[in-house]
C-alpha atoms as a PDB file:
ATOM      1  CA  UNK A   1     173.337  93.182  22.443  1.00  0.00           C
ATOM      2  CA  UNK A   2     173.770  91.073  19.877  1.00  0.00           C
ATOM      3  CA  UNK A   3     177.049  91.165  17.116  1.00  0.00           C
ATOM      4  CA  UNK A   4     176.863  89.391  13.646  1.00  0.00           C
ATOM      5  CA  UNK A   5     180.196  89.609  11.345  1.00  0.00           C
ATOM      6  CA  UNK A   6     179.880  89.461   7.736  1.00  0.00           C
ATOM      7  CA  UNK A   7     181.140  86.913   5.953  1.00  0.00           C
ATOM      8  CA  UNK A   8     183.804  87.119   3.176  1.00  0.00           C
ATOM      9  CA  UNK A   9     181.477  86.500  -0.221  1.00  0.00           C
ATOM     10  CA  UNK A  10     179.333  88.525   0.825  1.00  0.00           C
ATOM     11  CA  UNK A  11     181.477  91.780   1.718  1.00  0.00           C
ATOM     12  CA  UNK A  12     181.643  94.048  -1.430  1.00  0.00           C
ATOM     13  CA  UNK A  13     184.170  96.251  -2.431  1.00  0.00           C
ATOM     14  CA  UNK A  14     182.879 100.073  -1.277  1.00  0.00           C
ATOM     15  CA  UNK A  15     180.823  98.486   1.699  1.00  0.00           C
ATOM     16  CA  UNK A  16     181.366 100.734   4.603  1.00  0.00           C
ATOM     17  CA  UNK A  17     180.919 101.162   8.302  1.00  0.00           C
ATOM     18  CA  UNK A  18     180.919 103.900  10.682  1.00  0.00           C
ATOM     19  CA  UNK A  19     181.322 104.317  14.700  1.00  0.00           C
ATOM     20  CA  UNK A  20     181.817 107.866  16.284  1.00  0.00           C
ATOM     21  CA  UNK A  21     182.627 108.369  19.842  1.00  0.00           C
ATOM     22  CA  UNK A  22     183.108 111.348  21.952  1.00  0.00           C
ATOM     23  CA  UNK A  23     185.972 111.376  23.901  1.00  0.00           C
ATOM     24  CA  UNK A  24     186.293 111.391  27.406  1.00  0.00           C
ATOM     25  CA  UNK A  25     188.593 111.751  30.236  1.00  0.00           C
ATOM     26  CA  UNK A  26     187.754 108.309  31.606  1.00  0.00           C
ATOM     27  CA  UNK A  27     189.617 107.192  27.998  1.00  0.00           C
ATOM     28  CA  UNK A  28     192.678 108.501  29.294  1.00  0.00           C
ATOM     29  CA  UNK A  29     192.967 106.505  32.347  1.00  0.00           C
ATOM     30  CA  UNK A  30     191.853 103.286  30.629  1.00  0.00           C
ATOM     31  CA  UNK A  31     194.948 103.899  28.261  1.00  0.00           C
ATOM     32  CA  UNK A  32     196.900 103.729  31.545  1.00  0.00           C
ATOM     33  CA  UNK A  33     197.661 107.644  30.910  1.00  0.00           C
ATOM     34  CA  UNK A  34     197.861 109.935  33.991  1.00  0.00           C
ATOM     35  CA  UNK A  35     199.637 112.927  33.206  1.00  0.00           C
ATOM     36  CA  UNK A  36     200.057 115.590  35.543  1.00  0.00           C
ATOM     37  CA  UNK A  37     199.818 119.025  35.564  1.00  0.00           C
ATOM     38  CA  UNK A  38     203.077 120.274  34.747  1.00  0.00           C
ATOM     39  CA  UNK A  39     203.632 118.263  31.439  1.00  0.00           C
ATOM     40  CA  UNK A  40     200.224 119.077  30.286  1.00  0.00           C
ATOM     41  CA  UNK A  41     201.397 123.352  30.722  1.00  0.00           C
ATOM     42  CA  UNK A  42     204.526 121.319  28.369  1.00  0.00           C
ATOM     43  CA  UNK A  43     202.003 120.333  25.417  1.00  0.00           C
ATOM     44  CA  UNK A  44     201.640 121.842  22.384  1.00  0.00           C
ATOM     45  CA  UNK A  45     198.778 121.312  22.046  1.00  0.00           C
ATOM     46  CA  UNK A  46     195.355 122.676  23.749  1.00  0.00           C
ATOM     47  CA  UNK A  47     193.476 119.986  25.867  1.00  0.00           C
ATOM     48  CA  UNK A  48     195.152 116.999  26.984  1.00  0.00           C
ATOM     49  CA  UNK A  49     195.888 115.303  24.351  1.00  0.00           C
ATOM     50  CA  UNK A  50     194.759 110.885  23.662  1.00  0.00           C
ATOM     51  CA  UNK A  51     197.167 108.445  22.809  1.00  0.00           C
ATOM     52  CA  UNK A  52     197.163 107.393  19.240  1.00  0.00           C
ATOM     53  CA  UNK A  53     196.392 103.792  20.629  1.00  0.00           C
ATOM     54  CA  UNK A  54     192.471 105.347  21.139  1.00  0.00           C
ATOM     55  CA  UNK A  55     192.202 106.083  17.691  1.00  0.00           C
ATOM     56  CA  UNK A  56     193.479 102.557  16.480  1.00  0.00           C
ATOM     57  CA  UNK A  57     191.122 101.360  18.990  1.00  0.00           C
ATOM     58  CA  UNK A  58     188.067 102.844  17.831  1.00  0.00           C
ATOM     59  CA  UNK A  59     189.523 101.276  13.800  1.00  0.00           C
ATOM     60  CA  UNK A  60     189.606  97.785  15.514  1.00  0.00           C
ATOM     61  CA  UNK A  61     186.182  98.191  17.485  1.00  0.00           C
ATOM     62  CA  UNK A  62     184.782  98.904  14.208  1.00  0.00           C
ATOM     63  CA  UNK A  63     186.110  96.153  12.386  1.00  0.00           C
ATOM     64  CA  UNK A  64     185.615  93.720  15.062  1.00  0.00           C
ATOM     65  CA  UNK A  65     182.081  94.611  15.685  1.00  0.00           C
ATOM     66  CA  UNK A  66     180.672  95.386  12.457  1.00  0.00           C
ATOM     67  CA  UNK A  67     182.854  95.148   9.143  1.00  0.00           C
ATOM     68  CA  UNK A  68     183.374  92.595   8.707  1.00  0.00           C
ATOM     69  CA  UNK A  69     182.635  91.780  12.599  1.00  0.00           C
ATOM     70  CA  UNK A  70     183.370  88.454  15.065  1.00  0.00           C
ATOM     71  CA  UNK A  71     185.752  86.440  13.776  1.00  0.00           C
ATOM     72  CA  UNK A  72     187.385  89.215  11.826  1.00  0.00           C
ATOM     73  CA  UNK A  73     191.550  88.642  12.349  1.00  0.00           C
ATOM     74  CA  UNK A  74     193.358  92.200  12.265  1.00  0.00           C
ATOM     75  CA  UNK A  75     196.975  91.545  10.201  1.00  0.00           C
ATOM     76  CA  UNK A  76     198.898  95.074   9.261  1.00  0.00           C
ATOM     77  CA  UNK A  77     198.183  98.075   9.693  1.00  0.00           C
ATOM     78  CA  UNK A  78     200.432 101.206   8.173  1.00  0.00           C
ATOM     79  CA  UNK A  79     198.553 104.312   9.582  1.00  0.00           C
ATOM     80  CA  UNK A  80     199.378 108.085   9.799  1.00  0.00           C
ATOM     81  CA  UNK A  81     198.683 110.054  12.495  1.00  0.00           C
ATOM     82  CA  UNK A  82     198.460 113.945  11.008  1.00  0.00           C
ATOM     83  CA  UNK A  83     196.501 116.059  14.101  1.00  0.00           C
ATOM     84  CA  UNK A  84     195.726 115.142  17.778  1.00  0.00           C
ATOM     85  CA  UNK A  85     192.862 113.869  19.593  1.00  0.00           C
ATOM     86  CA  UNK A  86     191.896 115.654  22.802  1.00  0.00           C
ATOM     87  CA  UNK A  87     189.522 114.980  25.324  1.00  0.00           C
ATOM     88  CA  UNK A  88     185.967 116.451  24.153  1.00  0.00           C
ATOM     89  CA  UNK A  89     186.787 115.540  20.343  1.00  0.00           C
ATOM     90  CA  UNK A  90     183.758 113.770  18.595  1.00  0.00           C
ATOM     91  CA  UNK A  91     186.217 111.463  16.595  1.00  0.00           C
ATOM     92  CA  UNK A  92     184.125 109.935  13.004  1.00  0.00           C
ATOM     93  CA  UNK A  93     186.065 106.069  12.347  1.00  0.00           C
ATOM     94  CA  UNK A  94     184.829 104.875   9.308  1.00  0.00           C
ATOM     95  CA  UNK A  95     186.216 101.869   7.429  1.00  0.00           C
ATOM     96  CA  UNK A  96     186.065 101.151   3.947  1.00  0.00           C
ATOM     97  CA  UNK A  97     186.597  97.667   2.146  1.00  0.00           C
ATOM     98  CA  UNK A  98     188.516  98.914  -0.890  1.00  0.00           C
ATOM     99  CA  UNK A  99     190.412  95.503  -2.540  1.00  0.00           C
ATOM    100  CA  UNK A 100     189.574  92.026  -1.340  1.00  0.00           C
ATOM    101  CA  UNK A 101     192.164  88.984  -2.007  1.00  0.00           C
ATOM    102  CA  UNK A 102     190.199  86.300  -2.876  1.00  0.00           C
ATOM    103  CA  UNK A 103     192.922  83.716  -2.648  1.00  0.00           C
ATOM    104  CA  UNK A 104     193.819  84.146   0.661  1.00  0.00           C
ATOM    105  CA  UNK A 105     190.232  85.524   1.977  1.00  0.00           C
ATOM    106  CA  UNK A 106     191.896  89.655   3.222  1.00  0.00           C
ATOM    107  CA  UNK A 107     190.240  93.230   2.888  1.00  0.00           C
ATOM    108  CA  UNK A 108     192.149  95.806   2.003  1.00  0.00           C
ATOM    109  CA  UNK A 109     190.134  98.550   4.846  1.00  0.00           C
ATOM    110  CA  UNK A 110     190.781 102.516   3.751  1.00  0.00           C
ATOM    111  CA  UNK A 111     190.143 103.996   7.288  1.00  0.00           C
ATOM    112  CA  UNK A 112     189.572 107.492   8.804  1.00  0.00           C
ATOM    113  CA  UNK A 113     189.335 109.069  11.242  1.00  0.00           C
ATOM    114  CA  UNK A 114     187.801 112.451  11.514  1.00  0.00           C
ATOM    115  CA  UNK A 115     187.265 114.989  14.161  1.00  0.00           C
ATOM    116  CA  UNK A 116     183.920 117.047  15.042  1.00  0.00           C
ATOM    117  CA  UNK A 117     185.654 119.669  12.251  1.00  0.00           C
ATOM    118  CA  UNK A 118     185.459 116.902  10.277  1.00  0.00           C
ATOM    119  CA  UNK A 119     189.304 117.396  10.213  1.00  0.00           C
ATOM    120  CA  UNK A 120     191.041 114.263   9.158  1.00  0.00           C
ATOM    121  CA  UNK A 121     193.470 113.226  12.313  1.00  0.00           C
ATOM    122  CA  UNK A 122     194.191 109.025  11.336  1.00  0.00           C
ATOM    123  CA  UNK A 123     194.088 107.916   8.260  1.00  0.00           C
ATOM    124  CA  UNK A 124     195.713 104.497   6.509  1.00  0.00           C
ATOM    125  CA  UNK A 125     195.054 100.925   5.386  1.00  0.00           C
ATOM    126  CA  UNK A 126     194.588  97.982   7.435  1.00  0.00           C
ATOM    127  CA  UNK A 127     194.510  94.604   6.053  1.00  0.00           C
ATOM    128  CA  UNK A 128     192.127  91.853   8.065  1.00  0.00           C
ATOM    129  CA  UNK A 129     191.247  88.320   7.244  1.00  0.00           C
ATOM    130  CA  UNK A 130     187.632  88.127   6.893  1.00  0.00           C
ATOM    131  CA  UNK A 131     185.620  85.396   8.443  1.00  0.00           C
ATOM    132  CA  UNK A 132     183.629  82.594   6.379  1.00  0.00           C
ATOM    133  CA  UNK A 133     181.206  81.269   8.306  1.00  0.00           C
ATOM    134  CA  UNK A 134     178.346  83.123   9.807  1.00  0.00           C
ATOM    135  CA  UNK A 135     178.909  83.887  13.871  1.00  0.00           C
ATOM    136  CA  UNK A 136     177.210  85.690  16.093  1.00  0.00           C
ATOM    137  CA  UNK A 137     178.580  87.383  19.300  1.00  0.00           C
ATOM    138  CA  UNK A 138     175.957  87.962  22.459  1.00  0.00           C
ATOM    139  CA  UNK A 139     177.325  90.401  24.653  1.00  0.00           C
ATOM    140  CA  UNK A 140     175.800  90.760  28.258  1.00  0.00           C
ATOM    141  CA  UNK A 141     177.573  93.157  30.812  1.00  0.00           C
ATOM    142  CA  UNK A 142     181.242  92.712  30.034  1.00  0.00           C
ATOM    143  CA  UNK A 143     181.570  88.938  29.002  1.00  0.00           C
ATOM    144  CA  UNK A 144     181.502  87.672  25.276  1.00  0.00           C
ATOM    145  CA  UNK A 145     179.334  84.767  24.527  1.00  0.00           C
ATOM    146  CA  UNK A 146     179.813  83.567  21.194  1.00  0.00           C
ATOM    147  CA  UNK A 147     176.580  81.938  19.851  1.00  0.00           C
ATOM    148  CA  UNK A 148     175.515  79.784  16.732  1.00  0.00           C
ATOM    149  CA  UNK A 149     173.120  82.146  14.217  1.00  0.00           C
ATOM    150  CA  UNK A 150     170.043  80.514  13.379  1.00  0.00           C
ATOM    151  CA  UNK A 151     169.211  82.193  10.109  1.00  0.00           C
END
């Protein structure tokens, strides 16, 4: 699979992207989460519930895949967390460019993050230097080649 960012003159205030991901128990343990049974009975909640950290994952994966993509550097973030994520959730992350700095070469990014309910459960801003130069990032198994784009 193949991975090519956009660069900063070309990124337009309004552009959008979207991911959605299921998910899945496996997340937990790869958040280095094992709870056990009695403080799941404890939660408030029904399901066992994802760190936050799998949410602001899914905002980065976005951003560092597609908008604006490799070579993308993530610099703030100020996000609010208003429901919970369980396992089984279909979670909607879509990021919005909604200012761009042109002196210093940021997005402003209005992102969200939505549940199958389409219930809002992250939202906030995140501010990312966008790349300028056209790169392209080849991805075979789990290594990251990064290539020159012949356009």
């Amino acid at each position: 699979m193949k991975l090519e960012n956009v660069v900063f003159e070309d990124i337009e205030i309004g552009q959008s992207a979207i991911r959605i991901r299921q998910v899945k128990s496996s997340d937990i343990q790869g958040l280095g989460i094992q709870p056990d049974a009695e403080s799941l009975d404890n939660v408030a909640f029904q399901g066992t519930v994802i760190q936050g950290a799998w949410t602001v994952a899914q905002i980065t994966a976005v951003i560092g895949s597609q908008l604006p993509g490799p070579g993308a550097v993530y610099l703030s973030q100020d996000l609010k967390f208003v429901l919970p994520v369980v396992v089984g959730d279909v979670i909607t992350t879509k990021v919005t460019v909604i200012d761009k700095d042109l002196q210093h070469g940021l997005l402003i990014i209005d992102c969200q993050c939505s549940n199958q309910r389409k219930e809002e459960v992250v939202f906030g801003i995140v501010k990312v230097r966008a790349p300028t130069e056209d790169a392209c990032i080849e991805i075979k198994s789990a290594k990251q080649k990064v290539l020159n784009c012949a356009y």
